[in-house]
N, C-alpha and C. Protein backbone atom coordinates (compact mmCIF):
# COMPACT_ATOMS: atom_id res chain seq x y z
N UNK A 1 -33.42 -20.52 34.14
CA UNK A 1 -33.34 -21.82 33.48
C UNK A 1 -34.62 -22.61 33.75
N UNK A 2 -34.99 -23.42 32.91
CA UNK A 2 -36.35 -24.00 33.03
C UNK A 2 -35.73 -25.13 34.04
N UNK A 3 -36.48 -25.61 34.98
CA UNK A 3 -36.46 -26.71 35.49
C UNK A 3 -37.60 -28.23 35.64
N UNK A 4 -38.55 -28.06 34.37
CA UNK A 4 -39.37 -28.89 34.49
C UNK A 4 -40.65 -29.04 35.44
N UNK A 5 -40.30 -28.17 36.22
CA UNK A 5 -41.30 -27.75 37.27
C UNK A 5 -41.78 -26.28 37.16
N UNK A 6 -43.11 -26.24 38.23
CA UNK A 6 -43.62 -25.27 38.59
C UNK A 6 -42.47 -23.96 38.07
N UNK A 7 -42.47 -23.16 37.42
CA UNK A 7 -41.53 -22.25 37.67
C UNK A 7 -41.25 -21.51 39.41
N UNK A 8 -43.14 -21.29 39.36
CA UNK A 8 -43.21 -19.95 40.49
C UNK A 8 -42.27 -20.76 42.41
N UNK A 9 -42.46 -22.18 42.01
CA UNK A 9 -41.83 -22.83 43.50
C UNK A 9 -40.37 -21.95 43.76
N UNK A 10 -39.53 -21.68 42.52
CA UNK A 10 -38.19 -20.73 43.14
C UNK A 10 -38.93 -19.05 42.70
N UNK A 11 -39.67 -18.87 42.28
CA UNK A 11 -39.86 -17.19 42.26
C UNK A 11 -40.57 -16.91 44.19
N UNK A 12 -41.70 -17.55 44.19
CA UNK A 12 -42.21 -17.35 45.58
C UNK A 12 -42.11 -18.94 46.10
N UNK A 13 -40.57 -19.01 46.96
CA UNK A 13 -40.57 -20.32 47.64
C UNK A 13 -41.56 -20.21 48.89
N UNK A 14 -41.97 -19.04 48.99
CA UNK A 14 -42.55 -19.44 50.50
C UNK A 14 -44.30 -19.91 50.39
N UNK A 15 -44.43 -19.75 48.76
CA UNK A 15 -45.77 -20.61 48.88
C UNK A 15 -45.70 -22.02 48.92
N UNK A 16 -44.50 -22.95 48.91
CA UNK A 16 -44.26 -24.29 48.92
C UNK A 16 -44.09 -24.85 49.87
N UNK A 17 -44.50 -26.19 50.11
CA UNK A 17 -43.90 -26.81 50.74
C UNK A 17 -44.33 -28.08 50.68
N UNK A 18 -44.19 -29.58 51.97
CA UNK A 18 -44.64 -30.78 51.67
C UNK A 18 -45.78 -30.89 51.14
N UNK A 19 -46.77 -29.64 51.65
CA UNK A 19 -48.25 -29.89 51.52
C UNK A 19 -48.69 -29.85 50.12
N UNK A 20 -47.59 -28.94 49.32
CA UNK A 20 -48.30 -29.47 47.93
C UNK A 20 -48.63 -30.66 46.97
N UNK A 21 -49.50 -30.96 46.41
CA UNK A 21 -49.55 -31.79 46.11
C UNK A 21 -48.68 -31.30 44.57
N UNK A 22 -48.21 -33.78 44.56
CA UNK A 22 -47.16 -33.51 43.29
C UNK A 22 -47.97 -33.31 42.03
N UNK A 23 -49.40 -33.24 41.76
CA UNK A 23 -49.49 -33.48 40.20
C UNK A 23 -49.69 -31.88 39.98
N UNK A 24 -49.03 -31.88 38.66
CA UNK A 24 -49.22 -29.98 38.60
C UNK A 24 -49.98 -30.33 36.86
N UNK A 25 -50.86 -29.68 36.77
CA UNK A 25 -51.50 -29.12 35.50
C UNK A 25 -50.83 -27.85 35.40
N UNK A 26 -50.65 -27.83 33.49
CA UNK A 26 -50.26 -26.68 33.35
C UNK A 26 -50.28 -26.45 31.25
N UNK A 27 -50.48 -25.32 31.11
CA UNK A 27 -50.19 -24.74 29.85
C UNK A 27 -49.32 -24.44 29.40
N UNK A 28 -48.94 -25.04 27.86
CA UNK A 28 -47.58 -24.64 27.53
C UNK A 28 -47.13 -23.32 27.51
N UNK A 29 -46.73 -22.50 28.35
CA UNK A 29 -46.14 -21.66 28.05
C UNK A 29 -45.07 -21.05 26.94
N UNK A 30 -44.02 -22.12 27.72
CA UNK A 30 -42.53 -22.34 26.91
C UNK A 30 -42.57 -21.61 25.84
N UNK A 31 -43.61 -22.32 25.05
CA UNK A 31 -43.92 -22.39 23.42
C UNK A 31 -44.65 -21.45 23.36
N UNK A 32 -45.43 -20.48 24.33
CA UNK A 32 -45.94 -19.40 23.89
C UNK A 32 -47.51 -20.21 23.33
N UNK A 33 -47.70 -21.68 23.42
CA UNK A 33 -49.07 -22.18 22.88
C UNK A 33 -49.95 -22.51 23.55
N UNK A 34 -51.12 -22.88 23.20
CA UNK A 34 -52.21 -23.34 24.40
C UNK A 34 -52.64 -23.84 23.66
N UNK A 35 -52.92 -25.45 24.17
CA UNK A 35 -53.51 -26.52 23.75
C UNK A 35 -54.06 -27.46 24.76
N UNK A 36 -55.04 -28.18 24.51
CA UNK A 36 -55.80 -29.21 25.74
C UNK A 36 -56.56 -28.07 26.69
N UNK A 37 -57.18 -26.89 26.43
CA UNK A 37 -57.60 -25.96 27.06
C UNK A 37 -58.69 -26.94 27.48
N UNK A 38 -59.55 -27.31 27.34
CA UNK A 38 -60.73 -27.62 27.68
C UNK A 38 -60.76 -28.39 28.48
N UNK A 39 -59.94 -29.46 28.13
CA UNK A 39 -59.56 -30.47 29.34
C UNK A 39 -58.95 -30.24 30.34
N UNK A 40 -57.78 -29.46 30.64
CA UNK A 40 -57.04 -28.30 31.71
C UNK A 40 -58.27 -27.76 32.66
N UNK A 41 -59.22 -26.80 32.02
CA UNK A 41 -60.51 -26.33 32.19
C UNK A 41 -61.19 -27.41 33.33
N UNK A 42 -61.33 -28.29 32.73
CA UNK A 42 -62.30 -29.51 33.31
C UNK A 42 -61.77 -30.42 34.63
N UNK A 43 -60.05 -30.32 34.11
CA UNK A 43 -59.21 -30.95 35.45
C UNK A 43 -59.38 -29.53 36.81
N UNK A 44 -59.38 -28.80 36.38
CA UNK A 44 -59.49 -27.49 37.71
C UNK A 44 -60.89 -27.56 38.03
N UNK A 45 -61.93 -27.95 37.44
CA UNK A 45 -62.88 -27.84 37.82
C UNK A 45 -63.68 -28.84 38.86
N UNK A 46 -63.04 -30.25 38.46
CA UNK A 46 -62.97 -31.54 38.92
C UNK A 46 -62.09 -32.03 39.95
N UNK A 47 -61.17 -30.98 40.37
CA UNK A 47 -60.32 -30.93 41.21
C UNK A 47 -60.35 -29.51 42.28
N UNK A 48 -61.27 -28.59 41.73
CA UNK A 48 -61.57 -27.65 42.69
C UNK A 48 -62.82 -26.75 43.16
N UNK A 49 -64.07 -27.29 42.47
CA UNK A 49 -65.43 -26.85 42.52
C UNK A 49 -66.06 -27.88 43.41
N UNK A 50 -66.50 -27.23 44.52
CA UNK A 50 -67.29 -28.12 45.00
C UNK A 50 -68.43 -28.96 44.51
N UNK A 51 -68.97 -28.40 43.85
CA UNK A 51 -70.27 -29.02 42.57
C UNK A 51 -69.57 -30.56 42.10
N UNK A 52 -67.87 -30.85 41.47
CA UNK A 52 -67.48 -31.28 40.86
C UNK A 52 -66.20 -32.21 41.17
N UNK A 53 -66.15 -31.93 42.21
CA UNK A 53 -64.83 -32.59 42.78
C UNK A 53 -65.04 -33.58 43.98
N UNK A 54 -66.21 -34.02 43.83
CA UNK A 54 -66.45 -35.14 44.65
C UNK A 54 -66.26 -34.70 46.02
N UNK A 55 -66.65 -33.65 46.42
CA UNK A 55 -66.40 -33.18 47.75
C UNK A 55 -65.46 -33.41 48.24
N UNK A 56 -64.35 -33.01 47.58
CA UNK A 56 -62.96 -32.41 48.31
C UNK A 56 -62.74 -31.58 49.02
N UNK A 57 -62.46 -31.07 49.85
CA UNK A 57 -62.41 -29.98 50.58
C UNK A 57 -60.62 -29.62 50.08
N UNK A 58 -60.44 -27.94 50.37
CA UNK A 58 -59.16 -27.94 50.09
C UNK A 58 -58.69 -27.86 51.25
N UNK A 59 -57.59 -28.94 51.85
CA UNK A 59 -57.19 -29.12 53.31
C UNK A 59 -56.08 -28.08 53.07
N UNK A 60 -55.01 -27.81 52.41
CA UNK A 60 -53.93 -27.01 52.33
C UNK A 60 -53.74 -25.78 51.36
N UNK A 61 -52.93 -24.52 51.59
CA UNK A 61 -53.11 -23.67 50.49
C UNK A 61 -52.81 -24.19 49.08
N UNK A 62 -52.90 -24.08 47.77
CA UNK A 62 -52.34 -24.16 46.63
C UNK A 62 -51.80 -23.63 45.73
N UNK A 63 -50.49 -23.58 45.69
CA UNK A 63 -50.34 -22.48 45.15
C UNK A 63 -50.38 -22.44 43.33
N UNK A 64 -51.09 -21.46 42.63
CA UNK A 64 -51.74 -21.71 41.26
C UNK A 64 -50.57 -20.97 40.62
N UNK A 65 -50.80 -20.65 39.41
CA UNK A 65 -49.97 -19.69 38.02
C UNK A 65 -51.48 -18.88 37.64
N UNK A 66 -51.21 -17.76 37.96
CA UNK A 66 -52.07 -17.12 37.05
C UNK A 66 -51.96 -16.15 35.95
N UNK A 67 -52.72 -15.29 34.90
CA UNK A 67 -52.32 -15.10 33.72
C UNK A 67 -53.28 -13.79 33.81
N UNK A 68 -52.12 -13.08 34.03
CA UNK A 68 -52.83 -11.41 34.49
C UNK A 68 -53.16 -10.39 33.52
N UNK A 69 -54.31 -9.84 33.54
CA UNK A 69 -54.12 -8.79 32.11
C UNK A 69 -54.73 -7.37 32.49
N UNK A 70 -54.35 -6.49 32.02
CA UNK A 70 -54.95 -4.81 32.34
C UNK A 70 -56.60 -4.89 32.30
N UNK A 71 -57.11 -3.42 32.24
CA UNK A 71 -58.42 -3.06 32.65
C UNK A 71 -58.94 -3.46 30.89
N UNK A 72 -58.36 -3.63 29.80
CA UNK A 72 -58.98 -3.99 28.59
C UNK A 72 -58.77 -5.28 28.57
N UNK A 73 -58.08 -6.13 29.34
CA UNK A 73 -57.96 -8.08 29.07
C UNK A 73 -57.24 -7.99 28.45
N UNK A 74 -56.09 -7.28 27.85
CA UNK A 74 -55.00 -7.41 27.36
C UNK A 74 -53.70 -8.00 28.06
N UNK A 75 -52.95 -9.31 27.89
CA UNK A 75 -51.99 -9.84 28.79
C UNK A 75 -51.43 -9.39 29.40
N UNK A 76 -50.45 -8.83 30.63
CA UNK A 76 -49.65 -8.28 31.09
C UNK A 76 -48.61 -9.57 31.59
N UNK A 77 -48.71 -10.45 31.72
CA UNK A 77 -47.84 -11.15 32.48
C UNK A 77 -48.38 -12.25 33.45
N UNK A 78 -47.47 -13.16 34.22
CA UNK A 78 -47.87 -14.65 35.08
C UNK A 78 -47.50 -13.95 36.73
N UNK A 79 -48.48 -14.50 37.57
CA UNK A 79 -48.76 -14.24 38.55
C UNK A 79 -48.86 -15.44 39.51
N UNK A 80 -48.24 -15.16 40.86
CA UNK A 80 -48.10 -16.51 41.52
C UNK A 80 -49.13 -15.83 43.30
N UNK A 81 -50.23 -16.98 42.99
CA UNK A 81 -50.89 -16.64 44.29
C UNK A 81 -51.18 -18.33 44.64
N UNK A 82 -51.73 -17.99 46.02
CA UNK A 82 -52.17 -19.00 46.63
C UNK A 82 -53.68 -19.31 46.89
N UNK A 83 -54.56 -20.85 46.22
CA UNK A 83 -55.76 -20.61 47.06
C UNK A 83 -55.98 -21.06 47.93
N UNK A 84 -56.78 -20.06 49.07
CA UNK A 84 -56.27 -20.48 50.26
C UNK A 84 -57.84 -21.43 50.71
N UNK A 85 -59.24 -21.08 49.89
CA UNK A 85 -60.30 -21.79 49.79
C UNK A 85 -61.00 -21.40 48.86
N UNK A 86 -62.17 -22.23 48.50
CA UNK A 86 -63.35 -22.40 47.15
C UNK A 86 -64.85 -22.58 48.18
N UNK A 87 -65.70 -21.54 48.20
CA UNK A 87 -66.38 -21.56 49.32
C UNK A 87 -67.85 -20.75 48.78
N UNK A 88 -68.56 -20.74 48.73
CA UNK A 88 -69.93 -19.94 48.48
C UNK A 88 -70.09 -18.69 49.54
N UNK A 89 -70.26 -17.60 48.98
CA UNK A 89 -70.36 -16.26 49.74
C UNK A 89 -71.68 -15.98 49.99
N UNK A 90 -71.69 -15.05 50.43
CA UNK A 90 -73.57 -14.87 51.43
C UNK A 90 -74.32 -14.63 50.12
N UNK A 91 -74.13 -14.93 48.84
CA UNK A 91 -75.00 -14.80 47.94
C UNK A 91 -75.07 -16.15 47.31
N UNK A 92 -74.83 -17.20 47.31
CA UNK A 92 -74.26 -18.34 47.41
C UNK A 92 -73.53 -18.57 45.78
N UNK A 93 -72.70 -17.17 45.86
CA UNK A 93 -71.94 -17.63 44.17
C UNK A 93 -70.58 -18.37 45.14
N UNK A 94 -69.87 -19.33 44.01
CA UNK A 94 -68.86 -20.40 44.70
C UNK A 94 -67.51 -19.10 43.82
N UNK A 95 -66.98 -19.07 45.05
CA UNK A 95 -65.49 -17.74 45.10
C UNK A 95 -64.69 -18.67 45.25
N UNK A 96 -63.13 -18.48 44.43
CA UNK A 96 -61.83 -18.80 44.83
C UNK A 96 -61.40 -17.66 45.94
N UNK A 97 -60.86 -18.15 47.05
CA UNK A 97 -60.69 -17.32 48.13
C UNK A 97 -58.86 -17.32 47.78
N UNK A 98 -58.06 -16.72 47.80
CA UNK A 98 -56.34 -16.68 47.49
C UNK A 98 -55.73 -15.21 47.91
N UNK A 99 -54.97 -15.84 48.29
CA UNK A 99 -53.56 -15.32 49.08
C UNK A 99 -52.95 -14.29 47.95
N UNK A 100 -52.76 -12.79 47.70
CA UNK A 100 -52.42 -12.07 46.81
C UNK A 100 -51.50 -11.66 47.18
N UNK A 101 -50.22 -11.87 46.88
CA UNK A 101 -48.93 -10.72 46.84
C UNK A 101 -49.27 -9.34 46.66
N UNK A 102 -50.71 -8.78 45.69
CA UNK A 102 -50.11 -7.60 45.35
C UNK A 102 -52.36 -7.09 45.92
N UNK A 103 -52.16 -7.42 47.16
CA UNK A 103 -53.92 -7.92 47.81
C UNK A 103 -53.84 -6.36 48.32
N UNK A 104 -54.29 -5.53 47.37
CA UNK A 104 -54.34 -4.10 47.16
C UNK A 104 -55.83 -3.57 47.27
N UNK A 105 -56.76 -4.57 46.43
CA UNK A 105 -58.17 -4.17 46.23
C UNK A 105 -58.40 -3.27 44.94
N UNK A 106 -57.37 -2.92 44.80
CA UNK A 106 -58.24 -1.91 43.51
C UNK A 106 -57.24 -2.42 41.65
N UNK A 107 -57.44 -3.79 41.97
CA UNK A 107 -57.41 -4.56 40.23
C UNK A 107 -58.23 -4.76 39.48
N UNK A 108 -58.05 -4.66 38.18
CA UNK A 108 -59.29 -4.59 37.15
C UNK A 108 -58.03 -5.66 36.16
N UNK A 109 -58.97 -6.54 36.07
CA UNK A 109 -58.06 -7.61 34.80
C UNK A 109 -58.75 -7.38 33.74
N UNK A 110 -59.82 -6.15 33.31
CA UNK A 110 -60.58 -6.36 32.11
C UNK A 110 -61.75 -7.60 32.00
N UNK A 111 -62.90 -7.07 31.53
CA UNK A 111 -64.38 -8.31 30.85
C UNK A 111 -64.60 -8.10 32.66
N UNK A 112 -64.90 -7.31 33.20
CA UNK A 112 -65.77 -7.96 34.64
C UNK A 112 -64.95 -8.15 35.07
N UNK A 113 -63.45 -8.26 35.16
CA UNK A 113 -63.06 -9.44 36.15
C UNK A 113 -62.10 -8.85 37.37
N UNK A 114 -62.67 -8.24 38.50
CA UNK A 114 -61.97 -7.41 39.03
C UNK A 114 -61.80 -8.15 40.72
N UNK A 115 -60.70 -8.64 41.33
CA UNK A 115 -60.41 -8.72 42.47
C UNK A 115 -60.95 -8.39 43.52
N UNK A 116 -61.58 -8.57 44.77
CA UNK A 116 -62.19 -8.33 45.93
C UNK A 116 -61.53 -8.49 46.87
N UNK A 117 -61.15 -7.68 48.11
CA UNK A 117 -60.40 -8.34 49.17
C UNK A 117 -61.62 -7.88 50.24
N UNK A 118 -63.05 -6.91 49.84
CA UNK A 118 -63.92 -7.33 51.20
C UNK A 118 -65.23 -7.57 50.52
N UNK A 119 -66.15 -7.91 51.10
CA UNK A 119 -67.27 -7.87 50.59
C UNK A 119 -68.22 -9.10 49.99
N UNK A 120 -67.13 -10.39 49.97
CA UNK A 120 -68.03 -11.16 49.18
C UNK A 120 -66.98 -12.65 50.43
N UNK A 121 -66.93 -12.01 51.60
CA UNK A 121 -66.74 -13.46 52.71
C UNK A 121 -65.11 -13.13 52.90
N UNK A 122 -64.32 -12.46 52.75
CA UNK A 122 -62.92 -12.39 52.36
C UNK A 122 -62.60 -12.10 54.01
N UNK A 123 -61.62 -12.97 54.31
CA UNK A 123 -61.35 -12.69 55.67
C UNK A 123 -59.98 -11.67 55.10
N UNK A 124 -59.13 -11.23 56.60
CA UNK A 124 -58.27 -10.36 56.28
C UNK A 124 -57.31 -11.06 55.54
N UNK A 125 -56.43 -10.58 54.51
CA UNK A 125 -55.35 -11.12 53.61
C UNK A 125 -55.52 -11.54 52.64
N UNK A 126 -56.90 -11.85 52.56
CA UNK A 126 -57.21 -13.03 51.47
C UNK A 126 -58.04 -11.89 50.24
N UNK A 127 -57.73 -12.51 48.82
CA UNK A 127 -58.57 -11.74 47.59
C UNK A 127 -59.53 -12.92 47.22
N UNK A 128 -60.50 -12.35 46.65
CA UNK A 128 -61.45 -13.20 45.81
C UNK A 128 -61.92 -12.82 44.34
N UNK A 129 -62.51 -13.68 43.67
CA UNK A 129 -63.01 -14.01 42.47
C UNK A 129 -63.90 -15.01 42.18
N UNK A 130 -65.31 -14.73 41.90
CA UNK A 130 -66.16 -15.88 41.34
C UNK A 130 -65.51 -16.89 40.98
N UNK A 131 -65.31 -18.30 40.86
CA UNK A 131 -64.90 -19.03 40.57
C UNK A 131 -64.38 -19.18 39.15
N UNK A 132 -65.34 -18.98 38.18
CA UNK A 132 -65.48 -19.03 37.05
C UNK A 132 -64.45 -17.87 36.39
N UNK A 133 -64.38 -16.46 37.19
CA UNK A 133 -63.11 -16.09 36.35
C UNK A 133 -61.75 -16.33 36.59
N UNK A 134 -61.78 -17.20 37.86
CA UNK A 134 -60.33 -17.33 38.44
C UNK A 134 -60.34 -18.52 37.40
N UNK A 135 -60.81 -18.96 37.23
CA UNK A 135 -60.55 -20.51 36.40
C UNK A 135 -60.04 -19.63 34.78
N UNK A 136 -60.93 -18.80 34.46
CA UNK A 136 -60.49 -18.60 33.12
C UNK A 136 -59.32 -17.47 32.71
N UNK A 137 -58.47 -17.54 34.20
CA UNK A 137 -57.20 -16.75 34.26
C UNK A 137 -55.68 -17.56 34.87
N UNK A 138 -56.31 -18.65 35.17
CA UNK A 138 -55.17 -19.70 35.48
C UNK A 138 -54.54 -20.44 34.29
N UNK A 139 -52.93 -20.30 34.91
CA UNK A 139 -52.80 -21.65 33.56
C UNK A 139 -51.81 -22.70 34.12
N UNK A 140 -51.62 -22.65 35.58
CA UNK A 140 -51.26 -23.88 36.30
C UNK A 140 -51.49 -24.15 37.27
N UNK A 141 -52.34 -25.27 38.03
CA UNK A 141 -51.92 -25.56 39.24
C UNK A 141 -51.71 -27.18 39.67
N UNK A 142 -51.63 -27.32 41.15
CA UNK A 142 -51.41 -28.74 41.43
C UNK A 142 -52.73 -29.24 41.87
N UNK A 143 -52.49 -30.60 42.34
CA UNK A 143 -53.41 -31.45 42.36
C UNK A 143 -53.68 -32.18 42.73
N UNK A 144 -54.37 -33.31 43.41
CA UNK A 144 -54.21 -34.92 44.29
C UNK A 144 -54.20 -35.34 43.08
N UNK A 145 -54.28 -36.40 42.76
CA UNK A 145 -54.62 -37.45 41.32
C UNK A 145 -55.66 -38.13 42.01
N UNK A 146 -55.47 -38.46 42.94
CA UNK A 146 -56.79 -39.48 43.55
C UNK A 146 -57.74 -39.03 44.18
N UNK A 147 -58.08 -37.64 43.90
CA UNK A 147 -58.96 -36.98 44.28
C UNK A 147 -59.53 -35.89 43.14
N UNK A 148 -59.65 -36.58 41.66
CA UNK A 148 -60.44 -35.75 40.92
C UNK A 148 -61.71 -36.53 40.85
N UNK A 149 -62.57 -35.70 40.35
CA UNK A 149 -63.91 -36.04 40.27
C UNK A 149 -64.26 -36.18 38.65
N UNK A 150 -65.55 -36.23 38.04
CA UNK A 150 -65.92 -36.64 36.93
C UNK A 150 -65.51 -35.29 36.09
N UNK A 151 -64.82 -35.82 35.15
CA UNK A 151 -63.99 -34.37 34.30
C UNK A 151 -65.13 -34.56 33.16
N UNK A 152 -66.14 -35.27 32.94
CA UNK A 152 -67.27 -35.01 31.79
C UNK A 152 -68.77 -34.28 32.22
N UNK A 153 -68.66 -33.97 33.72
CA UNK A 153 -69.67 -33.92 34.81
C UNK A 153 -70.13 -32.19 34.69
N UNK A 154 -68.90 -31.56 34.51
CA UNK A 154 -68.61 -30.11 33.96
C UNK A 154 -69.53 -29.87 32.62
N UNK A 155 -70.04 -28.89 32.71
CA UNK A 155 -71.12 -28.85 31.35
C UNK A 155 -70.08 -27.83 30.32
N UNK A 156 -70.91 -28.62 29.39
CA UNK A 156 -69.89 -27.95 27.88
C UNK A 156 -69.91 -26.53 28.08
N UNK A 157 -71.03 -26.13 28.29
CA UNK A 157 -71.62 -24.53 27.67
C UNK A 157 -70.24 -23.34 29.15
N UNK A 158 -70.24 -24.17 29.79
CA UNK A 158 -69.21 -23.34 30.72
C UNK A 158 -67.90 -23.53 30.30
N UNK A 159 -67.17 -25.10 29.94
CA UNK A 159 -66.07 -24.85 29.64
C UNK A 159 -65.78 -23.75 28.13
N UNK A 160 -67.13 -23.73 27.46
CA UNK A 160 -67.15 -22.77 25.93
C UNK A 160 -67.28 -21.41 26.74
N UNK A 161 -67.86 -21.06 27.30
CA UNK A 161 -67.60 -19.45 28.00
C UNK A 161 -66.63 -19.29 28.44
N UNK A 162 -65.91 -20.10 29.55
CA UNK A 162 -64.51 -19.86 29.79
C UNK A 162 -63.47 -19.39 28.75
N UNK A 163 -63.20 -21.07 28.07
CA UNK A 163 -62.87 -20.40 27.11
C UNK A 163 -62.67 -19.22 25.74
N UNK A 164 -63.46 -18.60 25.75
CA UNK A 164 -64.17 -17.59 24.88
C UNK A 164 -63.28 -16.61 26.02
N UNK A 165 -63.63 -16.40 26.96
CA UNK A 165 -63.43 -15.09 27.86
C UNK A 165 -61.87 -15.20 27.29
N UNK A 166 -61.07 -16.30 27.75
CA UNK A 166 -59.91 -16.60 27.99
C UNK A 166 -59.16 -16.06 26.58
N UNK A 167 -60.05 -16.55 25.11
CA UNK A 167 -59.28 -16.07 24.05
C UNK A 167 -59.37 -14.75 23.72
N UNK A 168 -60.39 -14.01 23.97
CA UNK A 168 -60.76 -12.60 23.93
C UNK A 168 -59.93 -11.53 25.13
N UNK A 169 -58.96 -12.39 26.07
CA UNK A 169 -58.09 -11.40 26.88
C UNK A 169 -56.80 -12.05 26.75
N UNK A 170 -56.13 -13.20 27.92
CA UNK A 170 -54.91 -12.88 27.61
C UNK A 170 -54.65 -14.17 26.68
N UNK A 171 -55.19 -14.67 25.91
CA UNK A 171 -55.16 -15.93 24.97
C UNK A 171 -54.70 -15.10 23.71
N UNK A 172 -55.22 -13.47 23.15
CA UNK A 172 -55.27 -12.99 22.32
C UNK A 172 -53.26 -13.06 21.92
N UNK A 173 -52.41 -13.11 23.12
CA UNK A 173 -51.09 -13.09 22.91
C UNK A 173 -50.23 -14.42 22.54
N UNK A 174 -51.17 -15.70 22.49
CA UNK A 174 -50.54 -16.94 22.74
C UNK A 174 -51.10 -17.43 21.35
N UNK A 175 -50.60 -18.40 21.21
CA UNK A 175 -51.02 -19.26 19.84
C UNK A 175 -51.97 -20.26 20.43
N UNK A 176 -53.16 -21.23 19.63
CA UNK A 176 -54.02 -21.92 20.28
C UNK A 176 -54.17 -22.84 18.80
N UNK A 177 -53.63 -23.72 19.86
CA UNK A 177 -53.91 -25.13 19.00
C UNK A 177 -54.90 -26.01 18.86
């Protein structure tokens, strides 16, 4: 039954708790549509890039929705992980660092976009992803409200690549408004 919330808080309760914060961004699923992509785009970015978020640090894990697809970017299904940090690796690309249920090492989501659990700063447990594709595979998470940063500060030409990646894998299954 839908409950207006997060779905994944009763699929994996044990990523919840006080520490989350209440504002949740998210994509219509329900409806099978996606709309306000860009701006969604710009709130994760403004709320979780260091470049962009007014130097937030992430004090607690978060737990996101992500939008999983095979080795061709074809959809497979929603995925519930945690990030556990957003941090620059010894090459100084900025990685989502997160907590994987299924933190195996050998995933391929299709377009480049393949999971790391060593090699790019990953302590034990934890998976990674350049920033930029974890962003263009999410389609919910939470949020402070009083801790976003400039959502126009984000340059166009990235939220248009994101997006592009996003409709060319698992967007190809959803309607886009």
């Amino acid at each position: 039954a839908l409950r207006g919330e997060d779905p994944h808080k009763w699929v994996n309760p044990a990523l919840y708790g006080r520490w989350v914060p209440n504002s949740l961004a998210s994509i219509n699923l329900v409806n099978q549509t996606v709309s306000g992509y860009e701006e969604f785009l710009r709130l994760f970015y403004a709320t979780h890039h260091p470049l962009y978020d007014g130097g937030q640090d992430l004090v607690y894990p978060n737990p996101v929705g992500l939008l999983i697809t095979n080795v061709h970017g074809v959809f497979l299904g929603y995925h519930a992980v945690s990030i556990q940090r957003v941090a620059e690796d010894e090459e100084g690309r900025v990685r989502v660092y997160f907590f994987n249920p299924n933190n195996e090492g050998r995933q391929n989501w299709g377009k480049g976009v393949e999971p790391s659990v060593v090699g790019h700063g990953e302590i034990p447990g934890e998976s990674s992803l350049p920033f930029e594709h974890f962003a263009a595979h999410i389609y919910a998470f939470h949020y402070n409200q009083m801790e976003v940063g400039d959502l126009q500060a984000i340059p166009s030409e990235i939220i248009a690549e994101l997006t592009t990646h996003a409709k060319e894998s698992w967007g190809q299954a959803f309607t886009w408004l």
